[in-house]
Protein backbone atom coordinates (compact mmCIF):
# COMPACT_ATOMS: atom_id res chain seq x y z
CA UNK A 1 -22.25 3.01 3.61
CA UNK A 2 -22.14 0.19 5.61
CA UNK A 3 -25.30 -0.71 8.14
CA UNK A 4 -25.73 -1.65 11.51
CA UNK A 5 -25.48 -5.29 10.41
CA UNK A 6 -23.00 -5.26 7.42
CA UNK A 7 -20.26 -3.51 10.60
CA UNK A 8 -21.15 -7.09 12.77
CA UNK A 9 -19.87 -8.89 9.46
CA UNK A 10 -16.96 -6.62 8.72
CA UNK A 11 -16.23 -6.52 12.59
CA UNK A 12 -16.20 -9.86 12.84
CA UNK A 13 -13.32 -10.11 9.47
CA UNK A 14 -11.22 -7.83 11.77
CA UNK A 15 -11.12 -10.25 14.62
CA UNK A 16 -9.76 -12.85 11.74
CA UNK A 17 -7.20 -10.56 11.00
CA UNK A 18 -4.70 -11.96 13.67
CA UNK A 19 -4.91 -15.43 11.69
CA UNK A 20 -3.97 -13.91 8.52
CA UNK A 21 -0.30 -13.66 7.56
CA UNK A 22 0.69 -11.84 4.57
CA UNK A 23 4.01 -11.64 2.77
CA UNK A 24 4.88 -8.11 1.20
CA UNK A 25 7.39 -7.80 -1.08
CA UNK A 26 8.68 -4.91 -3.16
CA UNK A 27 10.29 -1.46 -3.11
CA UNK A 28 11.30 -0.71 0.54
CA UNK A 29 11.58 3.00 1.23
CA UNK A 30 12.15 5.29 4.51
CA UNK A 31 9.88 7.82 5.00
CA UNK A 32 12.02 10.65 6.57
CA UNK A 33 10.09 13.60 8.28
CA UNK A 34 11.46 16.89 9.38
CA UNK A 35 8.76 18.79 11.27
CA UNK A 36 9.44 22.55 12.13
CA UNK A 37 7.93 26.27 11.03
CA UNK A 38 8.57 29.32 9.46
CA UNK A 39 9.14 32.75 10.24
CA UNK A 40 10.87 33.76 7.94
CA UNK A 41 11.77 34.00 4.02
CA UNK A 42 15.30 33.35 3.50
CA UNK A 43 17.78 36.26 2.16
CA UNK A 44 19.50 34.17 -0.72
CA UNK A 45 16.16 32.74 -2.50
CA UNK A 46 12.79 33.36 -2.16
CA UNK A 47 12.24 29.93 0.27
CA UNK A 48 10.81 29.21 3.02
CA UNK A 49 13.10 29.12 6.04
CA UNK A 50 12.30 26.18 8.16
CA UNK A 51 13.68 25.85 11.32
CA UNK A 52 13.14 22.08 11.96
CA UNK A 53 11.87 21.42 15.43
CA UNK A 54 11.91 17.41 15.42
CA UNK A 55 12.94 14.58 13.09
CA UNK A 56 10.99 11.50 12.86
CA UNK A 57 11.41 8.21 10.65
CA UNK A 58 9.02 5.59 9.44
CA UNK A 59 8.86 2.27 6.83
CA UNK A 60 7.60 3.48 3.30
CA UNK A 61 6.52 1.58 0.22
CA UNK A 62 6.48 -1.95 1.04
CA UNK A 63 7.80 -1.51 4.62
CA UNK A 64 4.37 0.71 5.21
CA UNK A 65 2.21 -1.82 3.69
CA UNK A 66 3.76 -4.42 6.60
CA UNK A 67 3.31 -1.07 8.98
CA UNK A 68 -0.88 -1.61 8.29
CA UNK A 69 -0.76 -5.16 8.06
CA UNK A 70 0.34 -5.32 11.48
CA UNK A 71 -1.62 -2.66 13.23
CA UNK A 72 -4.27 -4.10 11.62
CA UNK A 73 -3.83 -7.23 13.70
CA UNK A 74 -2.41 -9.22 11.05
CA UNK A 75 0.85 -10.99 10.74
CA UNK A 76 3.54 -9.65 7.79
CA UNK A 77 7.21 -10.71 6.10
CA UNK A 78 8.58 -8.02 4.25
CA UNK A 79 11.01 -9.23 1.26
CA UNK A 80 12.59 -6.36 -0.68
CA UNK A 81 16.40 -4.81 -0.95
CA UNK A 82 18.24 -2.42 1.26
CA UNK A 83 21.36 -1.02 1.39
CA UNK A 84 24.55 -1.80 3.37
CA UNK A 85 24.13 1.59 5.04
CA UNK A 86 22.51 2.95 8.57
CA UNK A 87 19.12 3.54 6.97
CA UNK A 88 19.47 -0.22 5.96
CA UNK A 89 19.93 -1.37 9.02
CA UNK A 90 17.56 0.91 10.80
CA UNK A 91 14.73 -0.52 8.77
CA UNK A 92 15.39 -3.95 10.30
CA UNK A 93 15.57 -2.54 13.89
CA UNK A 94 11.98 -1.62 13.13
CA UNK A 95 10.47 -4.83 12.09
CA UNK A 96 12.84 -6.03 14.93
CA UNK A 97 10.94 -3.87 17.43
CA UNK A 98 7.59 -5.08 15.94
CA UNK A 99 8.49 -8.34 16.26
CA UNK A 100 8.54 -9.19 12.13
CA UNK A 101 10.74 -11.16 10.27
CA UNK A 102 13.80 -9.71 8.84
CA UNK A 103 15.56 -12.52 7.21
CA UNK A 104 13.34 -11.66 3.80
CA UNK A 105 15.37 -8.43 3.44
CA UNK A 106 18.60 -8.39 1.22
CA UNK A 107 21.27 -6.13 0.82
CA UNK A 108 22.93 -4.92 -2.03
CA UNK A 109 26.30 -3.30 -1.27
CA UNK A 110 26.33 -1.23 -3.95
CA UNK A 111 22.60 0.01 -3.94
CA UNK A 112 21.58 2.85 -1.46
CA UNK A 113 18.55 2.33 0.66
CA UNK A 114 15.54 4.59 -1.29
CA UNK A 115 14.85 7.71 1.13
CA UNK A 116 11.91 9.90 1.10
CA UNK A 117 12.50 12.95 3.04
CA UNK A 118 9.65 15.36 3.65
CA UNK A 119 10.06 18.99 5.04
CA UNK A 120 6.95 19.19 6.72
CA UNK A 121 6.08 23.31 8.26
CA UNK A 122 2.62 24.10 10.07
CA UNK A 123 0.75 21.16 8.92
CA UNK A 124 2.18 21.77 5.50
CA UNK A 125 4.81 19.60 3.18
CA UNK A 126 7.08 22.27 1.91
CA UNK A 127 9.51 19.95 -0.46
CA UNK A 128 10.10 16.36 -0.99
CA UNK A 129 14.29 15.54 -1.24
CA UNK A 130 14.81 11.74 -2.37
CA UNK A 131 17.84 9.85 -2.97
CA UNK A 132 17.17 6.34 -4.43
CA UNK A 133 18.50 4.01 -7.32
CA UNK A 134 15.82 3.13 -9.40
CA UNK A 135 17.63 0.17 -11.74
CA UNK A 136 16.49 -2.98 -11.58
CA UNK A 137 17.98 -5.02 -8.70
CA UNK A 138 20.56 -7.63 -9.43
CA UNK A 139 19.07 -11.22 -10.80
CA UNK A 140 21.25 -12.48 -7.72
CA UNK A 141 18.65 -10.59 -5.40
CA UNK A 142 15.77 -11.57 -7.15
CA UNK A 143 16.84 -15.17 -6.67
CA UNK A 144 17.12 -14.58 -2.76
CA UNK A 145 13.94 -13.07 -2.72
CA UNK A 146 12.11 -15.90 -4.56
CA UNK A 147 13.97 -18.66 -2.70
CA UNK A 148 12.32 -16.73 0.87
CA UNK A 149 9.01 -16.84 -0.45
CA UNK A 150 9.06 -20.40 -2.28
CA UNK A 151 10.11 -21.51 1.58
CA UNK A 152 7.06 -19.22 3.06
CA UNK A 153 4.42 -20.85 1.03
CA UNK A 154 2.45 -23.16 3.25
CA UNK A 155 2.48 -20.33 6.42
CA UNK A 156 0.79 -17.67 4.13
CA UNK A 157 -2.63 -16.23 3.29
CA UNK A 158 -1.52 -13.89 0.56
CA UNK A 159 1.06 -12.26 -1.02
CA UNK A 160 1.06 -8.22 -1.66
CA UNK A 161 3.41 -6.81 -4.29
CA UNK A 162 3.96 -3.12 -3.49
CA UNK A 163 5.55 -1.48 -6.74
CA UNK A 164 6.80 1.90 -6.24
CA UNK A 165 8.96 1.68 -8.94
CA UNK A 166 12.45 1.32 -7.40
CA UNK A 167 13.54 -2.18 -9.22
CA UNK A 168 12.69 -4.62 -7.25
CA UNK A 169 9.35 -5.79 -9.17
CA UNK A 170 10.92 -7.57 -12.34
CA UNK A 171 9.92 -9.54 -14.55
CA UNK A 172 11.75 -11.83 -13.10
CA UNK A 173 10.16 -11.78 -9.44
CA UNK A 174 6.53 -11.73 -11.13
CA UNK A 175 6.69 -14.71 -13.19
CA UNK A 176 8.21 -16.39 -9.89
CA UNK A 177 4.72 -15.38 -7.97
CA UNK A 178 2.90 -15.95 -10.56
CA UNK A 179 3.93 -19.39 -10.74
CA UNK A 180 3.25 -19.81 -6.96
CA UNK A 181 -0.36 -18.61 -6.89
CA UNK A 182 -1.48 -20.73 -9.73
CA UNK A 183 -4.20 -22.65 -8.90
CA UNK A 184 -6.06 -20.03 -7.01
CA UNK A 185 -4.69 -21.06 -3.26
CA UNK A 186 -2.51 -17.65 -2.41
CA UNK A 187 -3.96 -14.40 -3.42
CA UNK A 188 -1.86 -12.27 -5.69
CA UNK A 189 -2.26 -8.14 -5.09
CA UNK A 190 -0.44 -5.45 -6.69
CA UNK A 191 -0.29 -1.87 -5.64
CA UNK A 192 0.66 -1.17 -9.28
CA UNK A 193 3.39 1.78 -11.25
CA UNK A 194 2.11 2.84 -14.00
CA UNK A 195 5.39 1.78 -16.34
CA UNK A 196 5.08 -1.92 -15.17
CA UNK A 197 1.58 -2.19 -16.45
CA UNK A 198 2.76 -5.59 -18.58
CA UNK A 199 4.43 -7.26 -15.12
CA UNK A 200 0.59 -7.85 -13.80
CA UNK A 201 -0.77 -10.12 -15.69
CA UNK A 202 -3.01 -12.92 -13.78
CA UNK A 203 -2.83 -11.69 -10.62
CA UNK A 204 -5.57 -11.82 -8.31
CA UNK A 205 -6.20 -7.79 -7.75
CA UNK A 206 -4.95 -4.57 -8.70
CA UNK A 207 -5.59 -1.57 -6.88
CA UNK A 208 -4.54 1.31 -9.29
CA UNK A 209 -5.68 5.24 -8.13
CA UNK A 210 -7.67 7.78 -10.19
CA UNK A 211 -4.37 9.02 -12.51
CA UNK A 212 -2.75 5.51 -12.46
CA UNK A 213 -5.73 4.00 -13.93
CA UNK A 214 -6.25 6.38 -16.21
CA UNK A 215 -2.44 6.40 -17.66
CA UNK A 216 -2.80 2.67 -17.77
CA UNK A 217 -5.98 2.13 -19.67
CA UNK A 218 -5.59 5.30 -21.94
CA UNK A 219 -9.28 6.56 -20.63
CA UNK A 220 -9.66 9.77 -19.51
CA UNK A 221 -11.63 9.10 -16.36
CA UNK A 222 -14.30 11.92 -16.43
CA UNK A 223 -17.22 10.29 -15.02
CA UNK A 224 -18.96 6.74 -13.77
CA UNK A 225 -19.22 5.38 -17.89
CA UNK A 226 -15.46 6.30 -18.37
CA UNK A 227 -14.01 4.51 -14.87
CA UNK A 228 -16.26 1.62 -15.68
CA UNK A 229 -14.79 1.71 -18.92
CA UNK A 230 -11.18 1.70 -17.71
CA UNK A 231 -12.05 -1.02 -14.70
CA UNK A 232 -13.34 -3.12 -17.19
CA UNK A 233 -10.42 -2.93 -20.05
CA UNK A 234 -7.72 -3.38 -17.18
CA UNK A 235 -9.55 -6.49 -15.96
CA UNK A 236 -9.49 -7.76 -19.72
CA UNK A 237 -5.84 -6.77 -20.59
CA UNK A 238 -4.70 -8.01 -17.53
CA UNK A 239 -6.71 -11.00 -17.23
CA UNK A 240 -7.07 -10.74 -13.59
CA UNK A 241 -9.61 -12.08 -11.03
CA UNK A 242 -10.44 -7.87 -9.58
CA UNK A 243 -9.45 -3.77 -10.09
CA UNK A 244 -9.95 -1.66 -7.13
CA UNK A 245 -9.96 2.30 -8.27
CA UNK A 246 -9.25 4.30 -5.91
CA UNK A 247 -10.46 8.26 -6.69
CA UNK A 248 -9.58 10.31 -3.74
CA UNK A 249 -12.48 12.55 -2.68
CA UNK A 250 -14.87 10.07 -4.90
CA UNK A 251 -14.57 6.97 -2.93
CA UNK A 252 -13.59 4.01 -5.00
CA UNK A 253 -14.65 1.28 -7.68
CA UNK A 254 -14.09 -2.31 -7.58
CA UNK A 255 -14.19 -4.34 -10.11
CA UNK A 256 -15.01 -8.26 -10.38
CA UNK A 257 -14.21 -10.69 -12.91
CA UNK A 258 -17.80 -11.90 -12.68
CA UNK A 259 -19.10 -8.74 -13.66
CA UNK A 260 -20.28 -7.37 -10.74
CA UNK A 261 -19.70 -3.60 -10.45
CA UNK A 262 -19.47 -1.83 -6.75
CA UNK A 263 -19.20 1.76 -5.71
CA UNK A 264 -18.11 2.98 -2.03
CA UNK A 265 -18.55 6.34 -1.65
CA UNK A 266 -16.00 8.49 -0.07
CA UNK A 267 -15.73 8.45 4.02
CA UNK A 268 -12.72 10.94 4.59
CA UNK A 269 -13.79 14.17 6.95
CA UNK A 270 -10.52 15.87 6.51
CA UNK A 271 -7.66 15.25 3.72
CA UNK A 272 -4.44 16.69 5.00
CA UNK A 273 -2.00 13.78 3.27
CA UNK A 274 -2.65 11.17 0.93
CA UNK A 275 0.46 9.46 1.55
CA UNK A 276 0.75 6.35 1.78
CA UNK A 277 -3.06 6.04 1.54
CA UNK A 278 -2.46 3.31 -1.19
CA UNK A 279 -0.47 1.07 0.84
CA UNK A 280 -3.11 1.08 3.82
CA UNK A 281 -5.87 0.28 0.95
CA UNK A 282 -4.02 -2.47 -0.18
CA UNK A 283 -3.01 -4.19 3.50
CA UNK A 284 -6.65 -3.47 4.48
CA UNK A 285 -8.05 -5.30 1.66
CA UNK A 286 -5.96 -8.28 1.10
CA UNK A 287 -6.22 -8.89 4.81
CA UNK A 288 -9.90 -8.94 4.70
CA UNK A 289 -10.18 -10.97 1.66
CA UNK A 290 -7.59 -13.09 3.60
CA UNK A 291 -9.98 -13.50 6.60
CA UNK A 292 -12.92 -14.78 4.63
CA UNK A 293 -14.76 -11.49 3.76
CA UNK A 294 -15.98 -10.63 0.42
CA UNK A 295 -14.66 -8.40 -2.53
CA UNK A 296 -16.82 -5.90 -2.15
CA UNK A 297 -16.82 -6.03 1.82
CA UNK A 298 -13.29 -5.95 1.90
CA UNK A 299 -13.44 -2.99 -0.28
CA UNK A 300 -15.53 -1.25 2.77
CA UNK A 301 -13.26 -1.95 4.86
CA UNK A 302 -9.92 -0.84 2.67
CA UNK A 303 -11.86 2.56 2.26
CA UNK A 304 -12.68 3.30 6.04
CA UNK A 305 -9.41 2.55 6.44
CA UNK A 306 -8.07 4.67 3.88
CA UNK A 307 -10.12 7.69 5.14
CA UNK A 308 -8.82 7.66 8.46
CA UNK A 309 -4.58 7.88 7.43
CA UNK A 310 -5.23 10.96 4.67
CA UNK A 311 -6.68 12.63 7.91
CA UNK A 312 -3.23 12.45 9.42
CA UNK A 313 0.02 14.31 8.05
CA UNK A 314 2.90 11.61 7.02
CA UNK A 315 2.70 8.08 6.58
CA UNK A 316 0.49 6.61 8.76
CA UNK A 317 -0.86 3.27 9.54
CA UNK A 318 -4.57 2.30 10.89
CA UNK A 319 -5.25 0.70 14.17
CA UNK A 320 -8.02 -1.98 14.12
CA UNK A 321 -9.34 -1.02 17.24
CA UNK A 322 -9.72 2.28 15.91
CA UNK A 323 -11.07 0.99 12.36
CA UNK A 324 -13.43 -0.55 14.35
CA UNK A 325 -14.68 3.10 15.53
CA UNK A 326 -14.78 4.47 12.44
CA UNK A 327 -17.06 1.71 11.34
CA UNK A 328 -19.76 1.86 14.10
CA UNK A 329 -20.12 5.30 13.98
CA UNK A 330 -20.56 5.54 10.04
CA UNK A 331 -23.01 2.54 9.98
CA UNK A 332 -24.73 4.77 13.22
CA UNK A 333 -24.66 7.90 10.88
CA UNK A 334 -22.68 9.51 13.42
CA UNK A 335 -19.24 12.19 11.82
């Protein structure tokens, strides 16, 4: 837990955060929530009737990632695909509206935009529908992608690969940012998928949850010797710099290169929704890394932050103003 005079430290990172700009690339996804109750069970299956009272949409995957980066205070380009369709192209009236590049989005004509949509009842998500393509994306929109961030490389602080899977993180694409981040200058994150475990070599952090971790280092992760175990064989197989585990209700482990070891216990009152959770740990982080904080402060910081959106239903982003809160009252002791 942080004290008194560890939150002037990571208060002062947040103010940085405005001078930080961070490019996100990967799977962009819309979050699609339909909020309403139940009354009733319905006559042709035994389901939940839910008579859907309002409709909301927000930016998933890597568009949520750029969601926390900004209300964070921080300054994000989101490069990924979309879909000639109206999901497409309401994804880039939102970063429109929040005032965020666009031009780092392509389409692919043939290629849906990924949807997530969650039937949400009494505080409750009842089922999950998706409709996605999950092939790789074309070479061609790789090559768009690489040429934005190649241009983007003297304006940025960072660069945050958010992998959910949905073919846009090749090898291809990693090799490319791989090659831009050598010598140390950018820092490389991945919010990783399990199946792309080889794409992440020498990157700067990885920031794998509990079952992730465990599914990519073959250790069943039972107590503090067997996550130490698994932190410390992904740093060596991957040869990068840090591994962040985060382990729900247990708080999280990072990782260093160096050796160092550091454990941040839990800060979450309520869980009502982990979604998203990873992409806020990731922004959080990177950002504060970005803005001259340590590993293991950023880390902090990334799991305040993290314990204030699974306290909210749907995906959610965290202000800094109110990460701010959250940090004087836990260094004060006060819930």
């Amino acid at each position: 837990m942080p004290t008194t005079d560890d939150s002037k430290v990571l208060s002062e990172g947040i103010d940085k955060f405005s001078s930080c700009r961070i490019l996100v690339v990967g799977d962009v996804i819309m979050d699609e929530f339909l909020w309403g109750r139940v009354e009733r069970i319905s006559p042709e299956a035994p389901v939940p009737v839910v008579q859907v009272e309002e409709e909301s949409l927000v930016m998933g995957g890597a568009g949520n990632v750029v969601n926390n980066i900004i209300s964070l205070g921080g300054q994000a380009l989101l490069c990924g695909v979309i879909g000639n369709d109206a999901m497409g192209r309401e994804l880039v009236h939102m970063l429109q509206k929040m005032n965020s590049p666009t031009h780092g989005l392509v389409v692919e004509g043939r290629r849906p935009t990924t949807i997530k949509t969650r039937v949400v009842a009494h505080s409750q998500q009842v089922v999950r529908v998706d409709r996605e393509e999950s092939e790789p994306v074309t070479e061609a929109s790789i090559e768009k992608i690489i040429t934005v961030i190649k241009e983007q490389l003297g304006s940025i602080d960072a660069i945050v690969v958010s992998d959910y899977g949905k073919g846009v993180v090749t090898n291809s694409l990693m090799d490319g940012l791989r090659s831009f981040g050598q010598g140390g200058q950018i820092i490389l994150a991945v919010d990783p998928t399990v199946r792309n475990l080889a794409l992440y070599k020498d990157v700067t952090l990885i920031t794998p949850n509990n079952h992730e971790a465990q599914q990519m280092s073959g250790i069943h992760l039972k107590d503090h010797q067997s996550v130490k175990q698994a932190g410390v064989h992904l740093l060596k197989e991957l040869n990068c710099q840090m591994v962040l585990i985060t382990r729900g209700d247990k708080g999280m482990t990072l990782f260093e290169g160096n050796g160092e070891t550091t454990e941040i216990p839990t800060v979450a009152r309520k869980v009502f929704d982990v979604s998203g959770a990873g992409d806020t740990v990731i922004a959080a982080f990177t950002l504060a890394v970005a803005s001259g904080l340590t590993p293991s402060e950023a880390a902090v910081l990334s799991n305040l932050a993290a314990g204030i959106v699974v306290g909210e239903i749907g995906t959610a982003a965290v202000a800094a103003s109110r990460l701010k809160e959250i940090l004087i009252d836990t260094a004060s002791g006060r819930k």
